[in-house]
Protein backbone atom coordinates (compact mmCIF):
# COMPACT_ATOMS: atom_id res chain seq x y z
CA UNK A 1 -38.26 -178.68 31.18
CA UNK A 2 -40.70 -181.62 32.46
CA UNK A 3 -43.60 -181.05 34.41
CA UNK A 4 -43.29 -179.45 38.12
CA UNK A 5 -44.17 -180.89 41.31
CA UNK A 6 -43.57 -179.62 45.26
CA UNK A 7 -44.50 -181.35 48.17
CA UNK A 8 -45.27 -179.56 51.46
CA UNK A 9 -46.26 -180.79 54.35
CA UNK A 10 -44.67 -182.34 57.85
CA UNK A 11 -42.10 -184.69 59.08
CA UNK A 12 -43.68 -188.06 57.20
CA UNK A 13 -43.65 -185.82 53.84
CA UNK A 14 -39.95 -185.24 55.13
CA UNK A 15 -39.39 -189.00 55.68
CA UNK A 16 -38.58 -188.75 58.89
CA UNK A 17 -37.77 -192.18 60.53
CA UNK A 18 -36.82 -193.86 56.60
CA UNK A 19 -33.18 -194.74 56.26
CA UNK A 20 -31.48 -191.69 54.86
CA UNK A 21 -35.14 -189.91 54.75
CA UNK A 22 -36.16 -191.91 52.10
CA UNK A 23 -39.74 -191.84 52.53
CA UNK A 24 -42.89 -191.74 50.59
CA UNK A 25 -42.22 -188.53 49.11
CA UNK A 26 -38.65 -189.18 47.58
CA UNK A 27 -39.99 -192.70 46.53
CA UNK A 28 -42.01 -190.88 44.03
CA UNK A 29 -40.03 -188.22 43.51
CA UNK A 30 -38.02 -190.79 42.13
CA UNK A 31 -41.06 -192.30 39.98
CA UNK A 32 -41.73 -189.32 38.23
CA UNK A 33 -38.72 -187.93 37.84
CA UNK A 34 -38.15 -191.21 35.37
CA UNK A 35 -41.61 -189.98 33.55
CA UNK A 36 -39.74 -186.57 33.35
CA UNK A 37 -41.02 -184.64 36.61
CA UNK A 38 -38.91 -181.58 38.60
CA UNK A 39 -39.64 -182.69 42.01
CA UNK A 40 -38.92 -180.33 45.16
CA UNK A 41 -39.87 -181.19 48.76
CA UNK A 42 -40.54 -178.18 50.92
CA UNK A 43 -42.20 -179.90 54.01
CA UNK A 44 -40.74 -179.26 57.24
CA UNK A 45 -40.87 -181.35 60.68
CA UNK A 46 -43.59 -180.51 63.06
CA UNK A 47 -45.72 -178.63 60.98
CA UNK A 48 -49.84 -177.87 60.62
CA UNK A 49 -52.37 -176.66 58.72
CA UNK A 50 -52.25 -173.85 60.15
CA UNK A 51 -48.20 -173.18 59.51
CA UNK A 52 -48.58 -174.74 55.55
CA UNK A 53 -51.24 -171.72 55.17
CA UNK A 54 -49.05 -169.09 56.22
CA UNK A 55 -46.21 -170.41 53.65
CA UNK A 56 -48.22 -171.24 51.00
CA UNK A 57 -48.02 -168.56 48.81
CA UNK A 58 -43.95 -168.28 49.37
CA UNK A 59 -43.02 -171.67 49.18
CA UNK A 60 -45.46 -172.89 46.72
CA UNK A 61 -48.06 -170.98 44.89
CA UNK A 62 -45.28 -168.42 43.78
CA UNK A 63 -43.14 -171.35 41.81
CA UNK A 64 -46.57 -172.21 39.92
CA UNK A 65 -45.85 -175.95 39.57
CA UNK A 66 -47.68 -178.29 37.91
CA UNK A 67 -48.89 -180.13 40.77
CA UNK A 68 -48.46 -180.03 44.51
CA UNK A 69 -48.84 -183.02 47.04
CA UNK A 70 -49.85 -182.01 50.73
CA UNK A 71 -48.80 -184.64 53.43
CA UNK A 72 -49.95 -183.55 56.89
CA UNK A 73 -51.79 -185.49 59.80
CA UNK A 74 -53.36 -185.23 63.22
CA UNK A 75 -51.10 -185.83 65.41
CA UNK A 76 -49.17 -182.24 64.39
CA UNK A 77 -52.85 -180.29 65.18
CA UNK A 78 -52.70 -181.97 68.96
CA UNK A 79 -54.86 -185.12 68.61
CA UNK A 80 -52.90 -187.05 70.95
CA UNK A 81 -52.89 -184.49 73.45
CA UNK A 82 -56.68 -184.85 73.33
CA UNK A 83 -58.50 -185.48 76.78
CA UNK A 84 -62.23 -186.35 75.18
CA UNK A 85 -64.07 -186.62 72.20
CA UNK A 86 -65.20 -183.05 72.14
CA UNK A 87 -61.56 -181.42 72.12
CA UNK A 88 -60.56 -184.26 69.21
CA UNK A 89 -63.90 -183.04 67.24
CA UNK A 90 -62.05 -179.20 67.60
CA UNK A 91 -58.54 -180.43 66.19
CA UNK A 92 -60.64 -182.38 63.71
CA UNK A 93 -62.21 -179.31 62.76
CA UNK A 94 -59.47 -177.08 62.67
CA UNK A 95 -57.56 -179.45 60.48
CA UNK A 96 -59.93 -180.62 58.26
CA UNK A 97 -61.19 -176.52 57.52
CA UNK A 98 -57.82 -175.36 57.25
CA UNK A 99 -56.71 -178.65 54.80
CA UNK A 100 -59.98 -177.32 52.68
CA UNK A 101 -58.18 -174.20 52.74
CA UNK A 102 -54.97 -175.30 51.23
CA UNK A 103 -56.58 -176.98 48.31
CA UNK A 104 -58.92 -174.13 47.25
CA UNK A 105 -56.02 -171.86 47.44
CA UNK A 106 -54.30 -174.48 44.74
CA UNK A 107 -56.67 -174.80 43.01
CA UNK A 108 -57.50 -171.38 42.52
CA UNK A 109 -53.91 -170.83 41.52
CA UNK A 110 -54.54 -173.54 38.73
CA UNK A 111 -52.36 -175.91 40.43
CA UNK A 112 -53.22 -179.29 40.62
CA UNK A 113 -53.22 -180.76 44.25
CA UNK A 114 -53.29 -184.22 45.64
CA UNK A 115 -53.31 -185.19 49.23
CA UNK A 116 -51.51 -187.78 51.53
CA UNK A 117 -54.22 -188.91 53.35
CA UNK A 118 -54.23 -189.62 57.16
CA UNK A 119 -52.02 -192.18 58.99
CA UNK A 120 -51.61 -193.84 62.68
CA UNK A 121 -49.91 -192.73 65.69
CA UNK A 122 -49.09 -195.08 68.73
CA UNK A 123 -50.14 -192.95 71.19
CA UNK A 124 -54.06 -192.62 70.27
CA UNK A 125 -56.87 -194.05 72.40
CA UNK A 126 -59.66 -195.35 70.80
CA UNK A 127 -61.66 -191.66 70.66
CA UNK A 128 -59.02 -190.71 69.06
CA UNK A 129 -59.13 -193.22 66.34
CA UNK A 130 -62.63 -192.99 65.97
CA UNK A 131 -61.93 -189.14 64.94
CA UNK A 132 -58.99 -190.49 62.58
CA UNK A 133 -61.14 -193.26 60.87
CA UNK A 134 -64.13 -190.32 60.23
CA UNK A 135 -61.36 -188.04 58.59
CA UNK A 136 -60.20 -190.83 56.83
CA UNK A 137 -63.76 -190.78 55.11
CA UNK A 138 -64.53 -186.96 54.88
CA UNK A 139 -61.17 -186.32 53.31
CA UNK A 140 -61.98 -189.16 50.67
CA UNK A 141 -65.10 -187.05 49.45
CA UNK A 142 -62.92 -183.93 48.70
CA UNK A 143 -62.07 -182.69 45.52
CA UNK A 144 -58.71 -183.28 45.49
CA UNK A 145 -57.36 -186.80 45.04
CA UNK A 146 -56.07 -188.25 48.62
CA UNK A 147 -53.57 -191.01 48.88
CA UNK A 148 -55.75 -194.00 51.52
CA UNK A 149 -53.02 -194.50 53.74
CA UNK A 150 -54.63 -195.23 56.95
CA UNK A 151 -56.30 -199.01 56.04
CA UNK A 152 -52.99 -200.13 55.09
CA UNK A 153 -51.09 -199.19 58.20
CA UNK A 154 -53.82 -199.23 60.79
CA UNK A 155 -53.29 -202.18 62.83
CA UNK A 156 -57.32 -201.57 64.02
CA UNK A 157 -56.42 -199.21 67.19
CA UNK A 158 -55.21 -196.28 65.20
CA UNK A 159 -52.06 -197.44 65.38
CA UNK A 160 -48.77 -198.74 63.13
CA UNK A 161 -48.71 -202.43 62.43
CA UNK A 162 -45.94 -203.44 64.88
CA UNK A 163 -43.26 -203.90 61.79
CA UNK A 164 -43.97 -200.78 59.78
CA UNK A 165 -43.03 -198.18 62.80
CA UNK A 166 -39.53 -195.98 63.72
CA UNK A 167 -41.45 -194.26 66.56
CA UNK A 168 -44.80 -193.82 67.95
CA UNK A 169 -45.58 -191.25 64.99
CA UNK A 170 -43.15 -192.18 62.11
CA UNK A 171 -43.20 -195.19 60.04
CA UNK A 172 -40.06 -196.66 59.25
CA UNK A 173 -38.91 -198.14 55.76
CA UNK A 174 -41.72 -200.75 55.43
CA UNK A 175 -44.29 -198.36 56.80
CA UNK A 176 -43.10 -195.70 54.01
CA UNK A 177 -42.84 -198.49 50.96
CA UNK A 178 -46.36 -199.54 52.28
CA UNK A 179 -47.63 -195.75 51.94
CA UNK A 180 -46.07 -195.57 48.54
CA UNK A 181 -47.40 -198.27 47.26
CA UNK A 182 -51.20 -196.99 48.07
CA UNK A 183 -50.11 -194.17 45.81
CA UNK A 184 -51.50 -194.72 42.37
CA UNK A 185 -50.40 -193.61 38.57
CA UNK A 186 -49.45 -190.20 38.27
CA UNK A 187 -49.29 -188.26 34.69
């Protein structure tokens, strides 16, 4: 049996918004399953931090892969609900502590973990974006690998480039071939 890989995360690790849900994640799926890879994707629409933590454990750690890939954002913690700066900094906060959370836990379980990294949403307002370029950064100085999304989507407002969007938080198939192709070798 080849190596093992699950991805959990939310509705862009689902592909929502890709013809036939043929996002990011099935795009490599489909990569590595030439190199030999068992590839399952447990994400689920509308999902956080907060809900990946709870499942962890039963959806992932329990299966012991070889490797897991996390794809959540900001707009699931509340972000564009936001009113000001200081409620973004809490859903910042919350995120990025409880993200930190989910790789420890892999990594203590000996799994390897890589992360999608951040992405735009129509709806923010330029606080908001400000808070997305800054997690952008932090999550690049984690110990886990993360996946740059954001400069090759970010039209320089925090949102989608007008031709790479299904809906105000989705890409659609040009927005998920441009995430997968930020995603480098895998072995």
């Amino acid at each position: 049996m080849g190596k093992r890989l699950i991805f959990i995360g939310s509705s862009v690790c689902v592909g929502s918004g890709a013809s036939g849900n043929r996002g990011w994640s099935t795009l490599l799926a489909e990569r590595l399953e030439k190199q030999g890879w068992v590839s399952r994707n447990c994400a689920i629409g509308g999902q956080t931090t907060t809900d990946i933590l709870l499942r962890l454990d039963r959806d992932v750690i329990q299966y012991h892969p070889d490797m897991c890939i996390v794809g959540l954002g900001l707009a699931n913690e509340g972000l564009p609900a936001t009113d000001d700066i200081f409620s973004a900094r809490i859903v910042q906060g919350v995120f990025e502590h409880n993200l930190k959370k989910i790789v420890e836990a892999l990594q203590k379980a000996d799994i390897r973990v890589m992360l999608g990294g951040v992405y735009p949403h129509n709806r923010y307002k330029d606080f908001q974006y400000e808070i997305l370029k800054e997690t952008d950064s932090n999550m690049a100085l984690w110990s886990a690998p993360v996946f740059r999304w954001l400069p090759a989507l970010d039209d320089g407002k925090g949102h989608f480039k007008e031709e790479m969007y299904f809906d105000a938080g989705h890409p659609n198939d040009i927005g998920y071939l441009t995430m997968y192709d930020q995603i480098p070798e895998i072995r």
